[in-house]
N, C-alpha and C. Protein backbone atom coordinates (compact mmCIF):
# COMPACT_ATOMS: atom_id res chain seq x y z
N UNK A 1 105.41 91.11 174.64
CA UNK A 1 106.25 92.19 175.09
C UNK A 1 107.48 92.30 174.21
N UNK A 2 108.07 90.85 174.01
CA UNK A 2 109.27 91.41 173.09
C UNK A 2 108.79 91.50 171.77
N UNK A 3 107.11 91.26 170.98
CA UNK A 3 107.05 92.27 169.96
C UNK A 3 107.14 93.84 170.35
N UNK A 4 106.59 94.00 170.90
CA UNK A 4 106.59 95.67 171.23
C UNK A 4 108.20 96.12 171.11
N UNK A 5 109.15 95.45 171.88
CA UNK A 5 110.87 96.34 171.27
C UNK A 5 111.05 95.42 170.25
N UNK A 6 111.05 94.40 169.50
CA UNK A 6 111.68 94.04 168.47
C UNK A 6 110.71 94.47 166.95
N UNK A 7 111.12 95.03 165.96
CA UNK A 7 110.30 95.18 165.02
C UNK A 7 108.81 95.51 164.68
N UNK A 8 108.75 96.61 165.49
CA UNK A 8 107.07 96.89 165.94
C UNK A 8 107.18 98.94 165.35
N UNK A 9 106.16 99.06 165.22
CA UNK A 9 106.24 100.28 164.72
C UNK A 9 105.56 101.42 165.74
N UNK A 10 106.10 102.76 165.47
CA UNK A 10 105.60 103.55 167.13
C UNK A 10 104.02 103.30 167.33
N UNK A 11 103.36 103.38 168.03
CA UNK A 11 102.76 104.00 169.07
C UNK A 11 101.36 104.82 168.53
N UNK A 12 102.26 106.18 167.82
CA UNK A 12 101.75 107.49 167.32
C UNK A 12 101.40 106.56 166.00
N UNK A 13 102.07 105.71 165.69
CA UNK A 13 101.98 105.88 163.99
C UNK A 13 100.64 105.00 164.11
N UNK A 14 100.68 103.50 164.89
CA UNK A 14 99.56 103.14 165.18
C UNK A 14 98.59 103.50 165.22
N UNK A 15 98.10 104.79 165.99
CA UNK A 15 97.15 105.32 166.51
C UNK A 15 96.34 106.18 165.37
N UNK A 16 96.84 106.48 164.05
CA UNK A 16 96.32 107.04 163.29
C UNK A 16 95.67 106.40 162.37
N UNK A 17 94.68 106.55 162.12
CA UNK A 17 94.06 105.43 161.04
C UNK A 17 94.24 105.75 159.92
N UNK A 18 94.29 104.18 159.27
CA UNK A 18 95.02 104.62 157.47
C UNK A 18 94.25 105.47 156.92
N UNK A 19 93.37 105.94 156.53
CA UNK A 19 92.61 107.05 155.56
C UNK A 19 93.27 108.66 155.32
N UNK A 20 93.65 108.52 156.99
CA UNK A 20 94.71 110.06 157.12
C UNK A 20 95.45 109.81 156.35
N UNK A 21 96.07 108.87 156.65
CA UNK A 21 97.40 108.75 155.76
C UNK A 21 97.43 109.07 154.49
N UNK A 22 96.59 108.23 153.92
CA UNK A 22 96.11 108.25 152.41
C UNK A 22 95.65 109.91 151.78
N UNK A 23 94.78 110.39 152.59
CA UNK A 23 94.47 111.78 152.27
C UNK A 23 95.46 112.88 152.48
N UNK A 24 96.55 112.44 153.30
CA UNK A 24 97.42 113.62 153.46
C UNK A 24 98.61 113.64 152.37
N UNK A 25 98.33 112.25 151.60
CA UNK A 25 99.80 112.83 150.70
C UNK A 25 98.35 112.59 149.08
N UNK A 26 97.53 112.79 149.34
CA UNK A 26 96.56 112.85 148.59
C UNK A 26 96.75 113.94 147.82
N UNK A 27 96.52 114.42 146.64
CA UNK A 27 96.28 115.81 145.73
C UNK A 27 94.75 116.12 145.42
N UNK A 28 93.80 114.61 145.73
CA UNK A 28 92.35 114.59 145.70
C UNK A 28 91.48 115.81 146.65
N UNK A 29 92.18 116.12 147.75
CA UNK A 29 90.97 116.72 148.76
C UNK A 29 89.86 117.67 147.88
N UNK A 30 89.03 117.30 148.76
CA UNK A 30 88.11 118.16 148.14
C UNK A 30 88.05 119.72 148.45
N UNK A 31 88.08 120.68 147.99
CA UNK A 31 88.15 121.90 147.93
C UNK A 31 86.84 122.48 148.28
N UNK A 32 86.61 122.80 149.55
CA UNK A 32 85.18 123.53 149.86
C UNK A 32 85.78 124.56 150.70
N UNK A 33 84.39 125.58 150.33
CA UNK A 33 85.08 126.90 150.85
C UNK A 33 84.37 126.71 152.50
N UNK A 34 84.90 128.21 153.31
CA UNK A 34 84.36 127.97 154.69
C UNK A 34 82.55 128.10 154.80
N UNK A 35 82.01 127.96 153.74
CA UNK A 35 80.11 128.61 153.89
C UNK A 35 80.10 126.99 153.78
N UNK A 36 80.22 126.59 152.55
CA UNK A 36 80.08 124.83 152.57
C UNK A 36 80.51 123.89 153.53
N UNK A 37 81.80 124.20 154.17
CA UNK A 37 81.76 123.19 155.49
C UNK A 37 80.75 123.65 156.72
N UNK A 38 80.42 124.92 156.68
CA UNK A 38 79.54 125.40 157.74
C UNK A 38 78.29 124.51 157.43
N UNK A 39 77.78 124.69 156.69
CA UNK A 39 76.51 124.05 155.49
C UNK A 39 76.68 122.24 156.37
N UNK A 40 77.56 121.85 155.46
CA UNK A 40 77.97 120.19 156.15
C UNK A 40 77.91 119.88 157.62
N UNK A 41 78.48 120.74 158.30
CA UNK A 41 78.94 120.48 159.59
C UNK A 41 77.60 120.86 160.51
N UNK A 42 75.95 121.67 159.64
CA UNK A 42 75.02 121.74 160.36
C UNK A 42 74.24 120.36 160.08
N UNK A 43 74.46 120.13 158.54
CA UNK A 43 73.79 118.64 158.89
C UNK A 43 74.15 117.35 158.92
N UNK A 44 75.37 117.64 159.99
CA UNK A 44 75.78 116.36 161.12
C UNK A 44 76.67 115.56 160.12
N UNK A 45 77.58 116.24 158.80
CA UNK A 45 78.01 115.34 157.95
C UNK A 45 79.83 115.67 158.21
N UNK A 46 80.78 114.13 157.96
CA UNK A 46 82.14 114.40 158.90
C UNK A 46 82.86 115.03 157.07
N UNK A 47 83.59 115.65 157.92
CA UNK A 47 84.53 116.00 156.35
C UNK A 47 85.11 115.26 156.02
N UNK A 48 86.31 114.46 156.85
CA UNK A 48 86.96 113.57 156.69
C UNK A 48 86.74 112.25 156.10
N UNK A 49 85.14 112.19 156.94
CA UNK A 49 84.69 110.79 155.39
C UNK A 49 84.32 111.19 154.33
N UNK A 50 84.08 112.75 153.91
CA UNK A 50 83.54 113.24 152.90
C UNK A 50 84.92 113.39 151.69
N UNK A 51 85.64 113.57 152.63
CA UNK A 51 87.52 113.47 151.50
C UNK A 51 87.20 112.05 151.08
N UNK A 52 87.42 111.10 151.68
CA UNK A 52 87.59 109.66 151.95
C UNK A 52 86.90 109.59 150.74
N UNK A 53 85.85 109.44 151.03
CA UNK A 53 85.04 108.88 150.09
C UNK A 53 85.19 109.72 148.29
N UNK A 54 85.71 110.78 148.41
CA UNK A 54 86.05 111.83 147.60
C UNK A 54 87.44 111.04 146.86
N UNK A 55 88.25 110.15 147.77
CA UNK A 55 89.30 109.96 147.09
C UNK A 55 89.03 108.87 146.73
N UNK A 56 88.66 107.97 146.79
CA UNK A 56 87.97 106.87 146.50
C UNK A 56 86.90 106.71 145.05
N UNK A 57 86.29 108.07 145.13
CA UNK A 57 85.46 108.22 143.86
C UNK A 57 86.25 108.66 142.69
N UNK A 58 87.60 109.69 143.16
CA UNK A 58 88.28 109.74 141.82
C UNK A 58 89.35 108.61 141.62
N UNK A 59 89.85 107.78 142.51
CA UNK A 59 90.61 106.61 142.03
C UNK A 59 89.90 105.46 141.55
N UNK A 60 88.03 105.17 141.54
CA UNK A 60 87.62 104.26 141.26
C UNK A 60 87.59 103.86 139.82
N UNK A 61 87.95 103.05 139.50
CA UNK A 61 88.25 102.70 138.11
C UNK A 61 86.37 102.38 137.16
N UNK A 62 86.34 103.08 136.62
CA UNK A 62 84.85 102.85 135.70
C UNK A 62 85.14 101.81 135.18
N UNK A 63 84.35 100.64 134.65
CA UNK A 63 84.41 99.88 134.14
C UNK A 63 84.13 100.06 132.49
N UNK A 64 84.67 100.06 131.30
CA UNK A 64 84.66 99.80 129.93
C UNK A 64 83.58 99.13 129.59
N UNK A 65 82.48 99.76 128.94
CA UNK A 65 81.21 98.52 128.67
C UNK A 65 81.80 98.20 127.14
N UNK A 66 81.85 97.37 126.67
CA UNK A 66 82.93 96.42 125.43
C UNK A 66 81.23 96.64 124.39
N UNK A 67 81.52 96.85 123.20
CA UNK A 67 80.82 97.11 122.28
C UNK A 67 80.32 95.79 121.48
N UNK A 68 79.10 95.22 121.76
CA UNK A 68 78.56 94.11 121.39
C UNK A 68 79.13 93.52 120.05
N UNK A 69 79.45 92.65 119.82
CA UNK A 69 80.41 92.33 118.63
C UNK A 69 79.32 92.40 117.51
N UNK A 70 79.42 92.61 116.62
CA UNK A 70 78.30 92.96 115.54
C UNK A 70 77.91 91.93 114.56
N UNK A 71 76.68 91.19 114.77
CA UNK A 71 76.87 89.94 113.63
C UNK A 71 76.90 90.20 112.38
N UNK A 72 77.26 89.23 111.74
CA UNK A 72 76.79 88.89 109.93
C UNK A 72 75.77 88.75 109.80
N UNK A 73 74.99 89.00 108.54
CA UNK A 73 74.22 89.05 108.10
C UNK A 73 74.40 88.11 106.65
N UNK A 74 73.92 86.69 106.52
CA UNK A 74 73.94 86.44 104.99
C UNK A 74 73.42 86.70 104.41
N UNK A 75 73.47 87.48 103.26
CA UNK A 75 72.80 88.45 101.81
C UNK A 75 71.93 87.26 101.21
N UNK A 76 70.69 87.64 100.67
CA UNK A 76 70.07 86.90 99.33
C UNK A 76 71.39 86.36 98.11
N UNK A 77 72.11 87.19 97.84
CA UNK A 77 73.25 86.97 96.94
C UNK A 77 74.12 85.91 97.42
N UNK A 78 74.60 85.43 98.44
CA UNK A 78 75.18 84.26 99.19
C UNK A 78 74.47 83.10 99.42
N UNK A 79 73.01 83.21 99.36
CA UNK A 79 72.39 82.09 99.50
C UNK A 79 71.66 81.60 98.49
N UNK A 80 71.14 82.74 97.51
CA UNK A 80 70.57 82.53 96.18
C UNK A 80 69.53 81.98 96.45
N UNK A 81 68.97 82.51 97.40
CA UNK A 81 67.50 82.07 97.86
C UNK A 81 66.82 80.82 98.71
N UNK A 82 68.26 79.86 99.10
CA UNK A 82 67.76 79.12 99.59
C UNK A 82 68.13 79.35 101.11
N UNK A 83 67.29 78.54 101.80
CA UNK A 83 67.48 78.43 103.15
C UNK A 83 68.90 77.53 103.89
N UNK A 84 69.33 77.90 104.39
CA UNK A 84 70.77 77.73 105.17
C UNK A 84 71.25 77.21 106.59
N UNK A 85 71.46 75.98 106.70
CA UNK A 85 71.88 75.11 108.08
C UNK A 85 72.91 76.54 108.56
N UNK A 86 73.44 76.01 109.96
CA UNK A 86 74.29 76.82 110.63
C UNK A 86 75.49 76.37 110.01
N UNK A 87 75.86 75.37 109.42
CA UNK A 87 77.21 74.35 108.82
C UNK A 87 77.37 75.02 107.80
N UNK A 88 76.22 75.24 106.98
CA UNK A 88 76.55 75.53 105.42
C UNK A 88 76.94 77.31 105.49
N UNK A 89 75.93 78.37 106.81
CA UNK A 89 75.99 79.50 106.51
C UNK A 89 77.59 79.71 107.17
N UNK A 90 78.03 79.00 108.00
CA UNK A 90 79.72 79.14 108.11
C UNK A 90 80.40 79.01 106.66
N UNK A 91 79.66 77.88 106.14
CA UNK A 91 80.12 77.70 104.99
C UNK A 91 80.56 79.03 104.24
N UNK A 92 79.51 79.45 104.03
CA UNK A 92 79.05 81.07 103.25
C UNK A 92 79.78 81.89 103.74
N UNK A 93 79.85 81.62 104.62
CA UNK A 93 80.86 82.92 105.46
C UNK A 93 82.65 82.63 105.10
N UNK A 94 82.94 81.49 105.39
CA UNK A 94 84.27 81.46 104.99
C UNK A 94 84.56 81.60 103.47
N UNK A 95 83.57 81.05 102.86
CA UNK A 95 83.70 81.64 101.29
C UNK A 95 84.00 83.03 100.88
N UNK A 96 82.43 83.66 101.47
CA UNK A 96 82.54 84.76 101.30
C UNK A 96 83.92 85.98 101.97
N UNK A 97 84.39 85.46 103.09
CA UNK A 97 85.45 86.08 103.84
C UNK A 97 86.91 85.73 103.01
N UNK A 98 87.30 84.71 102.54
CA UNK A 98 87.88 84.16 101.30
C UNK A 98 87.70 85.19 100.14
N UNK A 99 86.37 85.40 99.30
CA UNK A 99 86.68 86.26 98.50
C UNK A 99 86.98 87.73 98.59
N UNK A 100 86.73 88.26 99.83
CA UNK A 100 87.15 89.05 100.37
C UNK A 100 88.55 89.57 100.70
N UNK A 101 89.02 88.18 101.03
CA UNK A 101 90.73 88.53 101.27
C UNK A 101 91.61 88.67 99.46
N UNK A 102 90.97 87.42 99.10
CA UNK A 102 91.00 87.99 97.23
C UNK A 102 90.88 89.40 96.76
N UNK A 103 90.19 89.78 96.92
CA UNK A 103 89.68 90.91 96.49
C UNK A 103 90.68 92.07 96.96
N UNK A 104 91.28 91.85 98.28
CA UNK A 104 91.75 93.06 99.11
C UNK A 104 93.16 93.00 98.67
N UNK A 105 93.48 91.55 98.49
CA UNK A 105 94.42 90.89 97.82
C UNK A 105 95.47 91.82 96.55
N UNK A 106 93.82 91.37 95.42
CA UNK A 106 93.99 91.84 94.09
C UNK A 106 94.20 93.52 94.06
N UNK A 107 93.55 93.98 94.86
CA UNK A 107 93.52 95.57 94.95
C UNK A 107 94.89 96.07 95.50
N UNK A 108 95.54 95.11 96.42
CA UNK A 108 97.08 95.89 96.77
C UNK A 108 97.99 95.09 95.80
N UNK A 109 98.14 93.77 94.80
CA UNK A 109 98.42 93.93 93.78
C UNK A 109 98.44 95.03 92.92
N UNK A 110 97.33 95.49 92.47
CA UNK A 110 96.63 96.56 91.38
C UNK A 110 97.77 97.55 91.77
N UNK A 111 97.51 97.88 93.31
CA UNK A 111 98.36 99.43 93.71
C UNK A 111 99.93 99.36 93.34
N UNK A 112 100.17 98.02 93.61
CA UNK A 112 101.30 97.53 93.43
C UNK A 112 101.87 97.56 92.23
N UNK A 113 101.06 97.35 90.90
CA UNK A 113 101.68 97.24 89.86
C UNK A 113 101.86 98.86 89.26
N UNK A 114 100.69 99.64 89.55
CA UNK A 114 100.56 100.85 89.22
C UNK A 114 101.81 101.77 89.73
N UNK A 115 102.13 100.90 91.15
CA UNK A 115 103.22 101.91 91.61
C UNK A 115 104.48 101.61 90.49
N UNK A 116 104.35 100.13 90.55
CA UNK A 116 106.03 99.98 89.72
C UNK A 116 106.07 100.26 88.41
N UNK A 117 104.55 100.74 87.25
CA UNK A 117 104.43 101.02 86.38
C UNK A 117 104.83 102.16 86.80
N UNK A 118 104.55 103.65 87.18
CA UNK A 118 105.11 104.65 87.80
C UNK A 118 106.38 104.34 87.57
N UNK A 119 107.05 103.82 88.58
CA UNK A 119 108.51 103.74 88.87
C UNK A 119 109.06 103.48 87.15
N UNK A 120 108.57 102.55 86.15
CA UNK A 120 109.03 102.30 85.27
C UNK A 120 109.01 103.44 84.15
N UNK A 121 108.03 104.31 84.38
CA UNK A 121 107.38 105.63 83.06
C UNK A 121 108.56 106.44 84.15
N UNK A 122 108.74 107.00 84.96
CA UNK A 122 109.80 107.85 85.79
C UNK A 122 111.03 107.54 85.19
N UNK A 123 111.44 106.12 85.17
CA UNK A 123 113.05 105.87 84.76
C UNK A 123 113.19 106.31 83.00
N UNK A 124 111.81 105.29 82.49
CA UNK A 124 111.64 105.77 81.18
C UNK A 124 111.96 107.45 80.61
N UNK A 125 111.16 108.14 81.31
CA UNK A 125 111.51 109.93 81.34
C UNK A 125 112.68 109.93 81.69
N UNK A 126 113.53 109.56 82.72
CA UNK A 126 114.55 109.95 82.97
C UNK A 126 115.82 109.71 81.83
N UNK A 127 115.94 108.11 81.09
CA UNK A 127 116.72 107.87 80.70
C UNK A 127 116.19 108.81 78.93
N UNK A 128 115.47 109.51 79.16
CA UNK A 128 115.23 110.10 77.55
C UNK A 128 115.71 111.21 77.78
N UNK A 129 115.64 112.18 78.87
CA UNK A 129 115.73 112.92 79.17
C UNK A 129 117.28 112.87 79.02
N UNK A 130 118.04 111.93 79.64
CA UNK A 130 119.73 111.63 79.20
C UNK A 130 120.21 111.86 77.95
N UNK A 131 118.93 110.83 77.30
CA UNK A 131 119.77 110.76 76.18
C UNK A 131 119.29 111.92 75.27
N UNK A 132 118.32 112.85 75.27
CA UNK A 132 118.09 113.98 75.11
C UNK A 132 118.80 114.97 75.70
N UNK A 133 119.91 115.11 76.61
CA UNK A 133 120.69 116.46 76.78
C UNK A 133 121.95 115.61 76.27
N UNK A 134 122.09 114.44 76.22
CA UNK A 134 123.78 113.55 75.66
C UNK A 134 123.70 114.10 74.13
N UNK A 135 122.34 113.80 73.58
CA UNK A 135 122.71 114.41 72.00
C UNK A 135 122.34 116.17 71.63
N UNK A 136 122.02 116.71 72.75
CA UNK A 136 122.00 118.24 72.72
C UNK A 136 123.36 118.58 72.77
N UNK A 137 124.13 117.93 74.01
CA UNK A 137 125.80 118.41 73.78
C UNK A 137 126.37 117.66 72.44
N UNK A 138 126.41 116.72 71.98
CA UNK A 138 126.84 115.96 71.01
C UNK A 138 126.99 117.15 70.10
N UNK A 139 125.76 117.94 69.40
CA UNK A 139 125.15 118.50 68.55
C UNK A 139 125.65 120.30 68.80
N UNK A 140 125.99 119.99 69.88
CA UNK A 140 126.76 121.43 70.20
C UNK A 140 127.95 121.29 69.87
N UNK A 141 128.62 120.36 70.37
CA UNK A 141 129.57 119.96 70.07
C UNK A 141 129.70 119.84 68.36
N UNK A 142 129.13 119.37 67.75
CA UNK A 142 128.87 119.24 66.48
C UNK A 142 129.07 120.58 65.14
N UNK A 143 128.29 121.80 66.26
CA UNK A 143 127.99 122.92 65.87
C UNK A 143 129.57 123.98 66.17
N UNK A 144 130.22 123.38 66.93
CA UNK A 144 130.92 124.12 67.36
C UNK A 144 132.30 123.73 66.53
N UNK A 145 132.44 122.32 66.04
CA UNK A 145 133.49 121.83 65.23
C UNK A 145 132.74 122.43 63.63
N UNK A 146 131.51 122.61 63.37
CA UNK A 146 131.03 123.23 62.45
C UNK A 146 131.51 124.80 62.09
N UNK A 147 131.23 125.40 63.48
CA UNK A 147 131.58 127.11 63.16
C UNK A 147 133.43 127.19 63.41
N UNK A 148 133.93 126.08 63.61
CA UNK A 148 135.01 126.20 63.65
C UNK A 148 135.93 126.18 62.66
N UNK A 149 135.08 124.67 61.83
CA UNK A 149 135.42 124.77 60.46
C UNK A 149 135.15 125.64 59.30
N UNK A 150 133.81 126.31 59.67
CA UNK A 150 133.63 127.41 58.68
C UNK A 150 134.56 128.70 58.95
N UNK A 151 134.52 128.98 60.54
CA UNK A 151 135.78 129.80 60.33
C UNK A 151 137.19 129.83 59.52
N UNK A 152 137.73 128.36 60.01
CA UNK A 152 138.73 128.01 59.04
C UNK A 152 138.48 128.31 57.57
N UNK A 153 137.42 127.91 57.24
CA UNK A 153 137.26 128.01 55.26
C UNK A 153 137.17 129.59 55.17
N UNK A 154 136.56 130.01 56.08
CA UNK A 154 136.81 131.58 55.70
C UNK A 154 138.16 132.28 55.58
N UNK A 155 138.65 131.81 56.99
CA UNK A 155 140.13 132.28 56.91
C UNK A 155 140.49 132.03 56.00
N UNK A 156 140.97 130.92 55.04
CA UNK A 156 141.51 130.00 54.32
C UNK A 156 140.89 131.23 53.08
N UNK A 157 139.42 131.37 52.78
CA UNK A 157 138.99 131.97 52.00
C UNK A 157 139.48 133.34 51.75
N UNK A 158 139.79 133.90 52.63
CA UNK A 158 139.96 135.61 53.19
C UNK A 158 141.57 135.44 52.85
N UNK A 159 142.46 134.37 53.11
CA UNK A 159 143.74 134.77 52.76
C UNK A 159 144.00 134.19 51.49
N UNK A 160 143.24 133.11 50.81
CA UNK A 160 143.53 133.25 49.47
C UNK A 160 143.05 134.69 48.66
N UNK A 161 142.02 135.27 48.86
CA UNK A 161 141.94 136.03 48.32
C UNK A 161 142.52 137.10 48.64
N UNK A 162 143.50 137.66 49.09
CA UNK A 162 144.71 138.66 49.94
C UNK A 162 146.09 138.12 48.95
N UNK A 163 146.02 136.66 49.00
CA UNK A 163 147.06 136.39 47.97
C UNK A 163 146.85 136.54 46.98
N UNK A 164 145.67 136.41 46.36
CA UNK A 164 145.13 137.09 44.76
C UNK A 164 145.55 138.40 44.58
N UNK A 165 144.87 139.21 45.60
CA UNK A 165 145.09 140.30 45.33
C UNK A 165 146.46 140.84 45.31
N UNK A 166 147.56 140.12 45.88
CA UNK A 166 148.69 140.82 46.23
C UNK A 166 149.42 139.86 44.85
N UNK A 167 149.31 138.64 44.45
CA UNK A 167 149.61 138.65 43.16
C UNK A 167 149.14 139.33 41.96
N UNK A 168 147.92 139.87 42.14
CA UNK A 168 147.21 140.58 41.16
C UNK A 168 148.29 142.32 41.02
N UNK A 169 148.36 142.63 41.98
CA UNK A 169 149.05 143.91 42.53
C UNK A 169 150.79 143.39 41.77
N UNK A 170 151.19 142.34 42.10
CA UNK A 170 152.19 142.24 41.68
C UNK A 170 152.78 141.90 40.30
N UNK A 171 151.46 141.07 39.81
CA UNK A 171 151.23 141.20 38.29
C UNK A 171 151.80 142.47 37.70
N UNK A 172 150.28 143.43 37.96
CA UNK A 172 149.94 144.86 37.41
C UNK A 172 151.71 145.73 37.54
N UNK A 173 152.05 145.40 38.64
CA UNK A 173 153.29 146.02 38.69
C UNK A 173 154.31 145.60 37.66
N UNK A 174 154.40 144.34 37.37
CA UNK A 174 155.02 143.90 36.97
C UNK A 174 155.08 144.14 34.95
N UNK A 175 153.87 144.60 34.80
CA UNK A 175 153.17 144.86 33.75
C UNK A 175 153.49 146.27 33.47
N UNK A 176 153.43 146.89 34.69
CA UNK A 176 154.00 148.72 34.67
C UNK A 176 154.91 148.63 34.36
N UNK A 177 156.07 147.95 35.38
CA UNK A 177 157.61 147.91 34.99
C UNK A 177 158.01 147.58 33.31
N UNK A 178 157.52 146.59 32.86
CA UNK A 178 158.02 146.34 31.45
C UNK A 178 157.33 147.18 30.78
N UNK A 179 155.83 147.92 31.05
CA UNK A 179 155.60 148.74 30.20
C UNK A 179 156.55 150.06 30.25
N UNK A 180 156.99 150.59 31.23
CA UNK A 180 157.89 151.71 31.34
C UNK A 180 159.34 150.98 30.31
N UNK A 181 159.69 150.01 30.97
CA UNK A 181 160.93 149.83 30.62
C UNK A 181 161.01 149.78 28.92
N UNK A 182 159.77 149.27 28.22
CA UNK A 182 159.85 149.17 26.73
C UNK A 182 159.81 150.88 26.50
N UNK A 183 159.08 151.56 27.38
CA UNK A 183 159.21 153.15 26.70
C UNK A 183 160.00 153.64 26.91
N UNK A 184 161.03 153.42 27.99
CA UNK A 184 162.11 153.94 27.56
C UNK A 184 163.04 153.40 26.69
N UNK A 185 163.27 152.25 26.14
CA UNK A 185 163.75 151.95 25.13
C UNK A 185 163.14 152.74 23.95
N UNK A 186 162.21 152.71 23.69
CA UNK A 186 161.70 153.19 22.68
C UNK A 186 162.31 155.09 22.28
C-alpha cells in the first residue's frame, strides 16, 4: 500500500501497454488506406500488431555478411617449382610481401625525386629568367647611357660646327674688311 502513494506511477499510465507507447511517438506507422484495413480487418488480422511488428521490421538492424578474406596464392615464380611446407610458404610470403613494400617503397622515392627534380628545373628557370631580365635592364640601361652619349657627341658635333661656321663667317668678314679697307687706300 505505501508503494502505491510513495513513488509509483498512475494507474492510466499502467494500464497501457508499452507498444502504444512506442508507436505513438513512432514516425514508422504504417500507412494503409481505408479499402486495406477493411481487407485486414475481414481476415481477422489486428492493426496494431500489424504497426508493431511494422516498427520492429524497420528498426531491425540487418546483419553485415563480412566478405570472406581472400587467400594467397603462391606463384610457380616464388616457389620455382618446388613443393612448399606451410613454414617455408609463410616463408614466401613474408619475402615476397617484403619485396613488395620495397618496391612501393622505391616507387614513392622515384615520385619523390622527380618531384624535387621539378622543384629544382622550376628554380633553375626562375633564377635565369632573373638573371635574364637583370641583364635586359643592365643593357637598357647601357643603351640609354649610349644614346645619351651619342647625343652629347652630336651636340658637341653640331656646335663645333656652328663655331666653324661662325669663325668661318668671321674670317670672310674679316677678309672683306681689309679687302675694302686696302681699296680705299688705294
Amino acid at each position: 500500500m505505501l508503494e502505491m502513494m510513495v513513488g509509483s506511477l498512475s494507474t492510466q499510465h499502467k494500464m497501457q501497454p508499452p507498444h502504444y507507447a512506442a508507436l505513438e511517438t513512432s514516425v514508422f506507422d504504417l500507412q494503409l488506406s481505408g479499402r486495406q484495413k477493411q481487407s485486414l480487418q475481414r481476415q481477422g488480422l489486428d492493426l496494431d500488431a500489424l504497426n508493431v511488428v511494422a516498427f520492429h521490421a524497420k528498426n531491425l538492424v540487418i546483419p553485415q555478411v563480412k566478405p570472406r578474406s581472400r587467400g594467397a596464392f603462391v606463384t610457380p615464380s616464388m616457389t620455382e617449382g618446388v613443393l612448399l611446407t606451410s613454414v617455408e610458404m609463410r616463408e614466401v610470403f613474408n619475402a615476397h610481401a617484403e619485396l613488395k613494400a620495397m618496391r612501393a617503397e622505391d616507387t614513392e622515392s622515384n615520385r619523390l625525386r622527380r618531384y624535387m627534380k621539378r622543384l629544382e628545373a622550376d628554380r633553375m628557370k626562375a633564377t635565369k629568367q632573373q638573371t635574364a631580365k637583370q641583364e635586359l635592364m643592365e643593357r637598357r640601361e647601357m643603351r640609354q647611357e649610349d644614346v645619351a652619349a651619342l647625343k652629347a657627341r652630336r651636340v658637341k658635333q653640331r656646335s663645333d660646327a656652328a663655331q666653324r661656321r661662325i669663325e668661318g663667317k668671321i674670317a670672310a668678314r674679316n677678309a672683306k674688311e681689309a679687302q675694302q679697307a686696302a681699296n680705299h687706300k688705294s
